[in-house]
Protein backbone atom coordinates (compact mmCIF):
# COMPACT_ATOMS: atom_id res chain seq x y z
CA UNK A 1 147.68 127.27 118.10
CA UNK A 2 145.93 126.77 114.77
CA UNK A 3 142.55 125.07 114.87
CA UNK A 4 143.84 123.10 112.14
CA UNK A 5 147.67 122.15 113.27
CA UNK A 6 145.64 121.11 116.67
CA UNK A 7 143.07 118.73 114.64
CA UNK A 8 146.16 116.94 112.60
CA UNK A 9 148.55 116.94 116.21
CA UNK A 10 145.69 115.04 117.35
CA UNK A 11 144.79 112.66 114.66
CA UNK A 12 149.03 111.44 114.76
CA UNK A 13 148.71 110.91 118.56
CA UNK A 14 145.42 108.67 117.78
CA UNK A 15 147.24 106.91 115.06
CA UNK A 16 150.76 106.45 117.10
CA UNK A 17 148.97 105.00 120.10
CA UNK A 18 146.72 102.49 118.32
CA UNK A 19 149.77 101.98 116.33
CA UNK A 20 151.73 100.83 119.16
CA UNK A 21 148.88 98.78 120.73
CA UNK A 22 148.51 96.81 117.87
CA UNK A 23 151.78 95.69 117.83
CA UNK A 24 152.36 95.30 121.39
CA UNK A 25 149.34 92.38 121.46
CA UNK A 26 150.57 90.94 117.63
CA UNK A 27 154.64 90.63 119.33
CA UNK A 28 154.02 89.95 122.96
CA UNK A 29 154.09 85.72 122.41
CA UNK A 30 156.46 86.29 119.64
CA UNK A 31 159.00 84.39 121.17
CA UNK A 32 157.20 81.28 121.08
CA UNK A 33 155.43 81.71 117.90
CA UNK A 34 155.42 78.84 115.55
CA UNK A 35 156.87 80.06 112.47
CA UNK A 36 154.76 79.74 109.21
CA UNK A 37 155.46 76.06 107.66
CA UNK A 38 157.88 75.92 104.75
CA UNK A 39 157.95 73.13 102.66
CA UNK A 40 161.58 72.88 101.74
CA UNK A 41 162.03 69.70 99.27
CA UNK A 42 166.12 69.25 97.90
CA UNK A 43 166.01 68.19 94.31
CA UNK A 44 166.49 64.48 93.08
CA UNK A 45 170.02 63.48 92.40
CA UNK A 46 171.38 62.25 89.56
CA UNK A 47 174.52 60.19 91.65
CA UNK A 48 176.06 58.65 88.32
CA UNK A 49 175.40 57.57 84.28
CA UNK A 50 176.79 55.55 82.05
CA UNK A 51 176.47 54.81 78.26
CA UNK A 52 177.53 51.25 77.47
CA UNK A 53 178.04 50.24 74.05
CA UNK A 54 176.95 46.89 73.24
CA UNK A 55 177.81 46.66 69.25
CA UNK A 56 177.66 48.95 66.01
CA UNK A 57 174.85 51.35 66.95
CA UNK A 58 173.45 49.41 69.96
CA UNK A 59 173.95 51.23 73.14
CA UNK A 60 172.52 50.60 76.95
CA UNK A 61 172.34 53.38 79.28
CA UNK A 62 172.01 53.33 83.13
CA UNK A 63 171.60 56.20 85.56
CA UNK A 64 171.53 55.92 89.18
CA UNK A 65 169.00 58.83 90.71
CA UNK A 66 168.33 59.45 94.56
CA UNK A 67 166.04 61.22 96.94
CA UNK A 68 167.92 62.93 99.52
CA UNK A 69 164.05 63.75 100.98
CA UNK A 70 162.86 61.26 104.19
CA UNK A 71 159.30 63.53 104.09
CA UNK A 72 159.24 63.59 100.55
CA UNK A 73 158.47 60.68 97.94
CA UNK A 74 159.14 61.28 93.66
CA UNK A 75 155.33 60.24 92.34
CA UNK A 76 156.44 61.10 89.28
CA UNK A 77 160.25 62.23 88.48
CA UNK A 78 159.89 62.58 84.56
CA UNK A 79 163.76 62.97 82.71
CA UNK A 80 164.99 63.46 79.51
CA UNK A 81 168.14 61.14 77.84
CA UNK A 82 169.83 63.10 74.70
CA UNK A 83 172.59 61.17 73.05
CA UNK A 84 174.68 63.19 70.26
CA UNK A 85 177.17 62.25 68.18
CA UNK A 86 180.58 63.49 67.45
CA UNK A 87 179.36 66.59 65.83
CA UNK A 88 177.77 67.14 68.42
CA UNK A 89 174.46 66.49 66.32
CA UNK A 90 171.50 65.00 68.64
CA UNK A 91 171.07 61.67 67.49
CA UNK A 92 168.72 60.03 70.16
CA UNK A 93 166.52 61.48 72.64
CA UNK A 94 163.89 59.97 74.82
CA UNK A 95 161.68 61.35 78.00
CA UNK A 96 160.36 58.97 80.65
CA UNK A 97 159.34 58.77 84.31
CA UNK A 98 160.48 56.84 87.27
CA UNK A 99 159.01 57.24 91.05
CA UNK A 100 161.49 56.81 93.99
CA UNK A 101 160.47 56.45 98.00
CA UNK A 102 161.73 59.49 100.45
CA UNK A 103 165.53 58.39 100.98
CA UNK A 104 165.39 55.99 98.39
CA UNK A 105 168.25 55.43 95.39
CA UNK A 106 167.44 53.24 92.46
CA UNK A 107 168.70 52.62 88.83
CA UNK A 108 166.94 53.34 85.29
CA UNK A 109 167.91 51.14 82.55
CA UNK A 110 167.45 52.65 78.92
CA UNK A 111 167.38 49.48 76.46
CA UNK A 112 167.99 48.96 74.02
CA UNK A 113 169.44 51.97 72.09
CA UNK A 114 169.82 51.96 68.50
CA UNK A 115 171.75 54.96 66.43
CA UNK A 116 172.90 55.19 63.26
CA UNK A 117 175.64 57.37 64.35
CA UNK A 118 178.32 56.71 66.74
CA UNK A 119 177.59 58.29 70.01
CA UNK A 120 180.41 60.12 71.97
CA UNK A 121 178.45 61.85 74.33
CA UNK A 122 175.60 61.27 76.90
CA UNK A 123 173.16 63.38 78.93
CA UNK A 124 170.36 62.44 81.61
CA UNK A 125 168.47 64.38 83.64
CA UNK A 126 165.68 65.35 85.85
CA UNK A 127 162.93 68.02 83.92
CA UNK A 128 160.09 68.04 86.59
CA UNK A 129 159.12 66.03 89.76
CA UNK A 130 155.83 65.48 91.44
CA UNK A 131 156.19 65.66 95.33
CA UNK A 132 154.16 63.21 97.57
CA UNK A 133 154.29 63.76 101.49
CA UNK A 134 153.62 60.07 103.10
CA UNK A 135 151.64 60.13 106.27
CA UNK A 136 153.50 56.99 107.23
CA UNK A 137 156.73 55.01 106.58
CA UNK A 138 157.15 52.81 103.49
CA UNK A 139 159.97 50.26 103.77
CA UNK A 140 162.42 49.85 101.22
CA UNK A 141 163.20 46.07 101.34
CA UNK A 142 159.72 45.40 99.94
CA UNK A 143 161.61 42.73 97.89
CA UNK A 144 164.56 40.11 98.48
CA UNK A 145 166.27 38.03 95.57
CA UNK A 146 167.51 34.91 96.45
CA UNK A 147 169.78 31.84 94.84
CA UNK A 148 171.32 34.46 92.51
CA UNK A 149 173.28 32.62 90.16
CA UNK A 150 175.02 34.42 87.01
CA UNK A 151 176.96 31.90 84.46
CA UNK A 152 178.36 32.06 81.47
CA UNK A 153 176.06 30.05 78.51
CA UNK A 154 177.02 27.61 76.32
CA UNK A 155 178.48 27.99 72.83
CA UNK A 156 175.58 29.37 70.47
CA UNK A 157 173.29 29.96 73.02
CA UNK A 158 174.09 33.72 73.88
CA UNK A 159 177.40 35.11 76.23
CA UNK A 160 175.70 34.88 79.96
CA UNK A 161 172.92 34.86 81.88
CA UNK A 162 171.63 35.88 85.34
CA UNK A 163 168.74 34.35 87.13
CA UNK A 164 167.34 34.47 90.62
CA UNK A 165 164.01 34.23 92.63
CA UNK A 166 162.14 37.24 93.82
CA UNK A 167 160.29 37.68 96.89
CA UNK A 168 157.76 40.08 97.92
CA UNK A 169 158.18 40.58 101.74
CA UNK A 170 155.46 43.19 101.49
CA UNK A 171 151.42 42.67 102.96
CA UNK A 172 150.26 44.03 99.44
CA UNK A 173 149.46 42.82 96.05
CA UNK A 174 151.47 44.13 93.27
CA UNK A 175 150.33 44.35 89.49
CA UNK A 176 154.16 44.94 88.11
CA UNK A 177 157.87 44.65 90.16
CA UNK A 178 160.80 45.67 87.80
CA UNK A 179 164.31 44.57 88.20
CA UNK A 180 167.89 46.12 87.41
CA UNK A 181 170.53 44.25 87.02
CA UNK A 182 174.03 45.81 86.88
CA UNK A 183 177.62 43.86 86.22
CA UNK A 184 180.73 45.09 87.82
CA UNK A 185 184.39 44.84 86.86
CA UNK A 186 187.34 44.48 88.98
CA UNK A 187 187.58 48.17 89.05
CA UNK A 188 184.00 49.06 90.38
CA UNK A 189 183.33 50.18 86.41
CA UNK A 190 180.21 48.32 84.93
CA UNK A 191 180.33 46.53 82.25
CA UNK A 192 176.71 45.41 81.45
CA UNK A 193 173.30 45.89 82.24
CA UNK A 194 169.77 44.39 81.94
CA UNK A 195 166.33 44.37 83.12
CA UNK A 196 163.15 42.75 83.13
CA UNK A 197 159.79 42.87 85.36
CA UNK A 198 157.42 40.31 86.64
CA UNK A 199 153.78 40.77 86.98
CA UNK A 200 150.82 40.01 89.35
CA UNK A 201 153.60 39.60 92.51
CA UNK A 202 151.21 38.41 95.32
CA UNK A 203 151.80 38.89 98.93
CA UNK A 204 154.72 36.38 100.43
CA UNK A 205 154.67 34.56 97.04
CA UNK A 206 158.23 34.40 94.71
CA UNK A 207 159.04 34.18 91.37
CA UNK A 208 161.62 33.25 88.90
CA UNK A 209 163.45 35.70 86.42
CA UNK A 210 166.40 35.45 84.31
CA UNK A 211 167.92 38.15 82.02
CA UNK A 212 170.52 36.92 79.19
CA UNK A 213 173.51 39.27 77.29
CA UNK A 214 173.69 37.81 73.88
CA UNK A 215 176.81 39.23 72.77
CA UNK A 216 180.18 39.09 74.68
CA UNK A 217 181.19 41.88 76.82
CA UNK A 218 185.07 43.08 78.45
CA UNK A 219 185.77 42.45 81.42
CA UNK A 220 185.75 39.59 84.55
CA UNK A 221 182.10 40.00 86.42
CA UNK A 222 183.27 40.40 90.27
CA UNK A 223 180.13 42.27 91.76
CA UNK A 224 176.66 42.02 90.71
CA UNK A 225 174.17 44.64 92.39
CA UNK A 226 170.13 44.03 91.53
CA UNK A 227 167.81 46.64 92.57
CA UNK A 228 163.85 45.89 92.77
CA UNK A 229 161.53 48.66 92.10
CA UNK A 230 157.42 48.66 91.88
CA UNK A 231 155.71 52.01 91.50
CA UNK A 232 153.75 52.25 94.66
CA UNK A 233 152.39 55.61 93.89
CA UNK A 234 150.19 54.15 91.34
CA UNK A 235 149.11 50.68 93.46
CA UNK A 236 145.60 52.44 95.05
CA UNK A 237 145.23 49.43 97.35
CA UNK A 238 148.65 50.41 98.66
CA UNK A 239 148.13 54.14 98.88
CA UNK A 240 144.83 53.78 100.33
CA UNK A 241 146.44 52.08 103.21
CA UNK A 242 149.26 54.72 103.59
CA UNK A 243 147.95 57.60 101.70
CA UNK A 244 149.41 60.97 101.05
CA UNK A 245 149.16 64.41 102.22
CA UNK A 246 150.28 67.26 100.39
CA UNK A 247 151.67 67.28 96.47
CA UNK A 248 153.88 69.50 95.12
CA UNK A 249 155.21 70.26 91.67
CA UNK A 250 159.31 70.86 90.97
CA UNK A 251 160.11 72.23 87.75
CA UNK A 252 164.75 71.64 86.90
């Protein structure tokens, strides 16, 4: 044989057998190797929208967005409303941010809207969102409302009004609370919305709030949902206590 055929024969063998030790050692516990960690995060939903028209040019809009994550919280969820008109012209457009806790739903009240076209179309969503990992559970029901009264007002004074008193259940301070009001027909479809926020909420302390509709709306009020939000994420007393661990960036 060849002095040089023998040399490369050789040099494969050397190869093949380290080859196969290598492997041997890197598979042998494969079985109950802990996969690499993937960070799999399901995007924010946008779970309805609706563009109410309150008079010539005046429009409210609510959306309804949830976080089908329990890991995950929505630091920062920043969207994008575009209103056109019927030529399909863009005749409003703004870009905002809302923050939602992991499994949480919550509404977004856009108002007041004023065009000088008539709108016949309406679209919301989600551009980017800003992933926070809590190292330990947040409850929802930071907040109660209680003696919710909503009544119409008298002649000259505006159409209705709905007040209650809001509670913060929670150990912590809180430097702003919003809260969404929503008005239900017979037929589940809403017919008006509102907001308003309270500031400086202490710990176990309430406070009053009222929202008003000034002009007249359709429709017999037979459900009334109100949904309290604060933006934890940016409360450092609060986050301090639970803290995060990882952040991650989503781009729609």
């Amino acid at each position: 044989m060849p002095r040089l055929l023998k040399q490369v024969i050789i040099t494969l063998i050397f190869f093949t057998v380290i080859g196969s030790t290598i492997y041997f050692f890197s598979m042998k516990d494969a079985p109950f190797a802990t996969p690499s960690p993937t960070v799999l995060i399901s995007p924010l939903l946008v779970s309805s929208q609706k563009l109410l028209k309150v008079g010539e040019g005046d429009y409210d809009f609510l959306a309804e967005v949830k976080n089908p994550n329990f890991d995950f919280g929505a630091a920062e969820a920043f969207y994008e409303l575009n209103l056109f008109d019927f030529s399909n012209k863009l005749a409003f457009m703004k870009k905002g941010s809302i923050s939602l806790l992991p499994g949480q739903s919550r509404f977004e009240i856009i108002s007041p809207i004023r065009t000088e076209a008539e709108i016949s179309l309406a679209e919301f969503k989600i551009i980017s969102v800003t992933w926070e990992r809590l190292k330990e559970f947040i409850p929802q029901n930071l907040f109660s409302v209680k003696n919710q009264e909503y009544s119409l007002l008298p002649q000259g004074q505006g159409f209705s009004k709905f007040s209650g008193i809001l509670f913060n259940n929670s150990n912590f301070d809180f430097d702003r609370v919003d809260v969404f009001v929503v008005l239900y027909g017979q037929d589940a479809s809403v017919l008006a919305v509102n907001k308003t926020d309270a500031r400086t909420i202490l710990s176990k302390t309430e406070r009053l709030f009222e929202v008003k509709w000034p002009i007249s709306f359709k429709g017999e009020v037979s459900r009334i949902e109100i949904s309290v939000h604060t933006d934890i994420f940016k409360n450092i007393n609060f986050l301090r206590e639970h803290g995060t661990q990882e952040k991650f960036q989503n781009f729609y």
